[in-house]
N, C-alpha and C. Protein backbone atom coordinates (compact mmCIF):
# COMPACT_ATOMS: atom_id res chain seq x y z
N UNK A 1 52.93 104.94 71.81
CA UNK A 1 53.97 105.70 72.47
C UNK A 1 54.18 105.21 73.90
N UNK A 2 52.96 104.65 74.22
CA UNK A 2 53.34 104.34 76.00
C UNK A 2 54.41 103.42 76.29
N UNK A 3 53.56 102.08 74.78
CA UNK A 3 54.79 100.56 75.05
C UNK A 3 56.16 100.87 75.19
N UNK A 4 56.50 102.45 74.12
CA UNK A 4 58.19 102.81 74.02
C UNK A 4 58.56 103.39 75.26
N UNK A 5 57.64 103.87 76.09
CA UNK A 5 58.16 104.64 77.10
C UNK A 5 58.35 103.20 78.39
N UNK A 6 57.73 102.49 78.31
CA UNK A 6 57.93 101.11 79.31
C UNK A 6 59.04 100.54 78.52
N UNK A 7 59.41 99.87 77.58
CA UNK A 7 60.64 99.09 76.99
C UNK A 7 61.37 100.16 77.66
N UNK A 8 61.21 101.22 77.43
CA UNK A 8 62.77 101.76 77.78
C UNK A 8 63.44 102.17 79.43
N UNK A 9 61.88 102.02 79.91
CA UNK A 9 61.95 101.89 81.43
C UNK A 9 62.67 100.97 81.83
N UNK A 10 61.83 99.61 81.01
CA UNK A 10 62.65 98.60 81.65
C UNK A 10 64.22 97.97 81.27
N UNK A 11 64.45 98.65 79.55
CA UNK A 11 65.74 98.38 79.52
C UNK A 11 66.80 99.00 80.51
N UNK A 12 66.11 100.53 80.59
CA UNK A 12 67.24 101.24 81.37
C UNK A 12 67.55 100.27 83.02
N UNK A 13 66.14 99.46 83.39
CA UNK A 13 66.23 99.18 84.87
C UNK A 13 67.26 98.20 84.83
N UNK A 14 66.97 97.24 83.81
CA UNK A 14 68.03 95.62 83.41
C UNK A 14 69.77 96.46 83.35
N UNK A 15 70.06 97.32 82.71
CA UNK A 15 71.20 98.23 82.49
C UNK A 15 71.54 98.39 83.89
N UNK A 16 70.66 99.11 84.67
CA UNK A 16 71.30 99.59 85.75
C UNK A 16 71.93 98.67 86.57
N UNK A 17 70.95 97.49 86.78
CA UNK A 17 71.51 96.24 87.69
C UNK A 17 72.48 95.12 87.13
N UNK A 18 72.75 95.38 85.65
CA UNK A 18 73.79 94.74 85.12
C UNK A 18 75.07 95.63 85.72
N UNK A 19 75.15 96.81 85.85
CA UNK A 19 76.17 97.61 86.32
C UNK A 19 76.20 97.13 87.46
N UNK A 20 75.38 97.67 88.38
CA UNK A 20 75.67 97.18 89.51
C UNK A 20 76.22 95.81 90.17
N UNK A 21 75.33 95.02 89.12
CA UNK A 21 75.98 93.84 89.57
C UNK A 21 77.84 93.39 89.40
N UNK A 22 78.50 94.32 88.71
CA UNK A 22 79.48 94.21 88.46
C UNK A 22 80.73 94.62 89.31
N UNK A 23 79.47 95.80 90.25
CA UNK A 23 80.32 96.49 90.88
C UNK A 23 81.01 95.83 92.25
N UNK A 24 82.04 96.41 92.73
CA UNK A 24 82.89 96.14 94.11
C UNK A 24 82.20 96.48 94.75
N UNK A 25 83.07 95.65 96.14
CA UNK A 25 81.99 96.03 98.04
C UNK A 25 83.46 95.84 98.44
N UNK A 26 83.40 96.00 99.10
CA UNK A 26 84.28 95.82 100.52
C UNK A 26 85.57 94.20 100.51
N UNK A 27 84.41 93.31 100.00
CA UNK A 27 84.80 92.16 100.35
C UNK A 27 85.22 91.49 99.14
N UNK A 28 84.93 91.99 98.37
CA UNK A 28 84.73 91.23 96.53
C UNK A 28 85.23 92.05 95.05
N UNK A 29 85.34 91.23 94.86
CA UNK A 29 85.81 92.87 93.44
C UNK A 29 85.20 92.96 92.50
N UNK A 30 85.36 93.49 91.29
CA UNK A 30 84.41 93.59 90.33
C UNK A 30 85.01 93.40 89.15
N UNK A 31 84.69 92.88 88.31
CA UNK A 31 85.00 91.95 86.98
C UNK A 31 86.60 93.12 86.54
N UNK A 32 86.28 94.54 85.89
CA UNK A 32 87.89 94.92 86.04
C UNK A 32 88.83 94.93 87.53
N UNK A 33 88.44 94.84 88.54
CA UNK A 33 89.63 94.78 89.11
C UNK A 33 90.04 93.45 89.36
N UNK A 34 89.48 92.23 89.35
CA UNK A 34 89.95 90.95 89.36
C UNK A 34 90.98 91.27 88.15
N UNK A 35 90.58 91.57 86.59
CA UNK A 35 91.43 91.22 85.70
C UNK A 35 92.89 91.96 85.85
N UNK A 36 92.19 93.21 86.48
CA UNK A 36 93.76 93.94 87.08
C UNK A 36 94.73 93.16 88.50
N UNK A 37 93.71 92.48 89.10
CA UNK A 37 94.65 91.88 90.46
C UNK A 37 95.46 90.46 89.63
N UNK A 38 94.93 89.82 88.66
CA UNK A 38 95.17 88.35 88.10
C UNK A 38 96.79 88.91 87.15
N UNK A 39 96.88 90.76 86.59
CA UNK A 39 97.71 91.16 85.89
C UNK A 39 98.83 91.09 86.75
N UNK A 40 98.37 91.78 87.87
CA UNK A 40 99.53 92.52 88.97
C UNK A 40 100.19 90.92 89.49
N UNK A 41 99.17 90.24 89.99
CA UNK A 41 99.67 88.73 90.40
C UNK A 41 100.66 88.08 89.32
N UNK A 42 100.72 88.22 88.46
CA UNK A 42 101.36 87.58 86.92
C UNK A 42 102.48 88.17 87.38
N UNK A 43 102.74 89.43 87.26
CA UNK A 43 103.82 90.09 86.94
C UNK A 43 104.66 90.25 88.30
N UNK A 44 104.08 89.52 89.36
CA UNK A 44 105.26 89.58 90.36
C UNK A 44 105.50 88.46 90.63
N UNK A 45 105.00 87.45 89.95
CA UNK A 45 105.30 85.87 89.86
C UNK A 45 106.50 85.80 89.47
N UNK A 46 106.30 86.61 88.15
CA UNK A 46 107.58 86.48 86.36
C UNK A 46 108.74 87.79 87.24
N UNK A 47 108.36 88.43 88.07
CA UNK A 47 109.41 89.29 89.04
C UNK A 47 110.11 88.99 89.51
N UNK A 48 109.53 87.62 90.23
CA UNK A 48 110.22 87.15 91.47
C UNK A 48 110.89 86.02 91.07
N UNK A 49 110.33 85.33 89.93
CA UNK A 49 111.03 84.10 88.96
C UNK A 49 112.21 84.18 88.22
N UNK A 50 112.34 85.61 87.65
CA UNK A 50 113.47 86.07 87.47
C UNK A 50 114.75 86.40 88.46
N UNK A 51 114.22 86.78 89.46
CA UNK A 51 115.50 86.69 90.60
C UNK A 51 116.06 85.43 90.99
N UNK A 52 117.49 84.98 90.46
CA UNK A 52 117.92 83.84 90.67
C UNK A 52 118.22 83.98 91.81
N UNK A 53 118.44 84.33 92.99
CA UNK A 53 118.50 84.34 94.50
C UNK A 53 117.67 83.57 94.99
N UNK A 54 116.03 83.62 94.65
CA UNK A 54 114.34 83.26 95.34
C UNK A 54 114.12 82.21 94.75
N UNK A 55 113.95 81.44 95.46
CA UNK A 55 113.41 79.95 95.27
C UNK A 55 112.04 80.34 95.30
N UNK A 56 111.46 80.84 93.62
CA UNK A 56 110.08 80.77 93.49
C UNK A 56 108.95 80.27 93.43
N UNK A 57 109.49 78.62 93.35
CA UNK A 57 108.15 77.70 93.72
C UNK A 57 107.48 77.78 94.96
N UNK A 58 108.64 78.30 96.24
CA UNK A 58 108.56 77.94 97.30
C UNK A 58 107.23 79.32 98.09
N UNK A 59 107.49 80.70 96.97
CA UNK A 59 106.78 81.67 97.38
C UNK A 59 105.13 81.85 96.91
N UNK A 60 104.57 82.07 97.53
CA UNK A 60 102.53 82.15 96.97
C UNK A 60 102.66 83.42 96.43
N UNK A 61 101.84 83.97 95.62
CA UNK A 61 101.53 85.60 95.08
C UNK A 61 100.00 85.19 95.19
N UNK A 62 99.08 86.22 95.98
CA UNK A 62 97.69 86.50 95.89
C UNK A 62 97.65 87.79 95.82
N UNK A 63 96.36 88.52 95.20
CA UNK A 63 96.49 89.59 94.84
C UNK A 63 94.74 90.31 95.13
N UNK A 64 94.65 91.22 95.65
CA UNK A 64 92.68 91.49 96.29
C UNK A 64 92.93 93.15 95.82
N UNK A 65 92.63 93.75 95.35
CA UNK A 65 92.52 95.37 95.14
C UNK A 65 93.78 95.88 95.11
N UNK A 66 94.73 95.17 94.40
CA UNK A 66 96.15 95.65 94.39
C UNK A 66 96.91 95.74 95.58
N UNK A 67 96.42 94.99 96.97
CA UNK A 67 97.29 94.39 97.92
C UNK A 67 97.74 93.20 97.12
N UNK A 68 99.24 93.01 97.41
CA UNK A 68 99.72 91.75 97.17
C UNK A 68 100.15 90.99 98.39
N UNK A 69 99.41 89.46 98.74
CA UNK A 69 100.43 89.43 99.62
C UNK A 69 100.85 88.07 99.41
N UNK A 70 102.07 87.45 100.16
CA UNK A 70 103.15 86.66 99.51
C UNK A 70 103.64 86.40 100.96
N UNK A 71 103.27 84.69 100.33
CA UNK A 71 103.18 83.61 102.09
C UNK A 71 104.60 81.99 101.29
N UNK A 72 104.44 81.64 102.03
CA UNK A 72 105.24 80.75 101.80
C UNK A 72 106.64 80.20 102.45
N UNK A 73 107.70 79.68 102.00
CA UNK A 73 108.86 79.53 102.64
C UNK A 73 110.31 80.00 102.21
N UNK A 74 111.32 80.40 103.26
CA UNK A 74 112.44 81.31 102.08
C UNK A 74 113.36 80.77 103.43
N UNK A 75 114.97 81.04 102.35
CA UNK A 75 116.18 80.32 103.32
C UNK A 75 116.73 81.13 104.11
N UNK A 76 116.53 82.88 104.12
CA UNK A 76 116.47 83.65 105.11
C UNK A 76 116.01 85.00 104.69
N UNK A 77 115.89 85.68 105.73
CA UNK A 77 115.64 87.30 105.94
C UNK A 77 115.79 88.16 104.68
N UNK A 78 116.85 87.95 104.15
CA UNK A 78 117.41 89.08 103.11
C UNK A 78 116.35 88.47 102.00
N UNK A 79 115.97 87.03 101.60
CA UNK A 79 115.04 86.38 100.71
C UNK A 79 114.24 87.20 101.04
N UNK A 80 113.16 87.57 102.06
CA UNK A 80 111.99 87.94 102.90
C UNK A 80 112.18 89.33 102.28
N UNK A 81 113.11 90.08 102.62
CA UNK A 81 113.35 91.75 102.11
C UNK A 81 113.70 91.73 100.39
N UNK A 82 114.52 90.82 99.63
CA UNK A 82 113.98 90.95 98.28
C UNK A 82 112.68 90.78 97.46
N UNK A 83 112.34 89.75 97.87
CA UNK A 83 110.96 89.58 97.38
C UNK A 83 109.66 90.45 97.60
N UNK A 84 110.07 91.37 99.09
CA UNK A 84 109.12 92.32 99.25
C UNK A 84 109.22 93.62 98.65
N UNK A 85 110.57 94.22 98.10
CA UNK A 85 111.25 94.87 97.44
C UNK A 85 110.65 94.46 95.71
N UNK A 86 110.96 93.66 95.35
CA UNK A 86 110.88 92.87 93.97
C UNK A 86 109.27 93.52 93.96
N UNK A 87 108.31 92.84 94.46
CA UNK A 87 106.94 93.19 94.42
C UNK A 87 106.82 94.35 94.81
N UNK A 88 107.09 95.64 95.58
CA UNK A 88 106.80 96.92 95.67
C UNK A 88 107.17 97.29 94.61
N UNK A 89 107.70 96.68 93.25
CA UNK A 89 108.46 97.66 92.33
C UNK A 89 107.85 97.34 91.13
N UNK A 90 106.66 96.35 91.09
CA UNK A 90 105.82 95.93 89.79
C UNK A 90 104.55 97.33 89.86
N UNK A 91 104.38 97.65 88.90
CA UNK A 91 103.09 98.55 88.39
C UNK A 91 101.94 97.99 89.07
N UNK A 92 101.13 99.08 89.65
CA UNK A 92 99.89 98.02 90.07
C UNK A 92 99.30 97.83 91.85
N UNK A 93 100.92 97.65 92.41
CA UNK A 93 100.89 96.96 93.61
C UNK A 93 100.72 98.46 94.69
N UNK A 94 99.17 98.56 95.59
CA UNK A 94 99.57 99.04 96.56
C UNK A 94 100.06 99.20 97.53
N UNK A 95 100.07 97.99 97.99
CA UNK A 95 100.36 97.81 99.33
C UNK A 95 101.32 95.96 99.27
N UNK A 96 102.08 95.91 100.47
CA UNK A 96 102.52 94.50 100.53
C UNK A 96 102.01 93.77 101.51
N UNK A 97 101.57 92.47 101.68
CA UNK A 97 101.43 91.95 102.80
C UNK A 97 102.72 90.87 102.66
N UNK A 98 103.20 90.78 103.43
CA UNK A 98 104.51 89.82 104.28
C UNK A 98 104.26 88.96 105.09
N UNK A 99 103.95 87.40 104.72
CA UNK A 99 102.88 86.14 105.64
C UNK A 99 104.27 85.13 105.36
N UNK A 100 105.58 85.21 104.53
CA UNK A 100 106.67 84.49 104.38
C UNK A 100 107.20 83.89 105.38
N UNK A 101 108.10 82.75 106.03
CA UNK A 101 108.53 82.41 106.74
C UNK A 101 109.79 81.95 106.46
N UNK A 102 111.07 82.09 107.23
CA UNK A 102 112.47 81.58 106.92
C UNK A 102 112.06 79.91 107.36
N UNK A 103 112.53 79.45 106.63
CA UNK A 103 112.90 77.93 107.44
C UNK A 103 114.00 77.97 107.73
């Protein structure tokens, strides 16, 4: 009876630090929210690719805890305000960051 009471000590301990190890900090994310930031990133790529106005090669999409933010180059202002528009309106996205530049 003792050996069962140690296996299960130690499975539960391996369990716990497999969790943990999975988990978010501050700086890093954790195995579901990457797959949720890689979703949200997709879908404001195929957002913004669809707007024939936005020269979408020209725009970046990165994505960290459902901040999106979106750097790159655009032919003016109103580009800068659709694309930030376009991405506030995908599922997912909390917040915007705006790092774009007009050339």
């Amino acid at each position: 009876m003792n050996n069962s009471k140690r296996f299960a000590t130690v499975l539960f301990s391996v369990l716990m630090i497999a969790v943990a190890g999975c988990a978010s900090t501050s700086k890093t994310e954790g195995t579901a929210e990457y797959v949720d930031d890689t979703v949200i990133t997709s879908k404001v790529k195929a957002a913004i690719f669809q707007e024939p106005v936005l020269k979408s090669r020209e725009i970046n999409v990165e994505t960290f805890k459902g901040t999106v933010q979106l750097s790159g180059f655009v032919s003016s202002q109103s580009d800068v305000t659709k694309a930030v528009e376009i991405t506030r309106s995908v599922a997912g996205v909390k917040s915007v960051k705006n790092d774009m530049r007009v050339k």
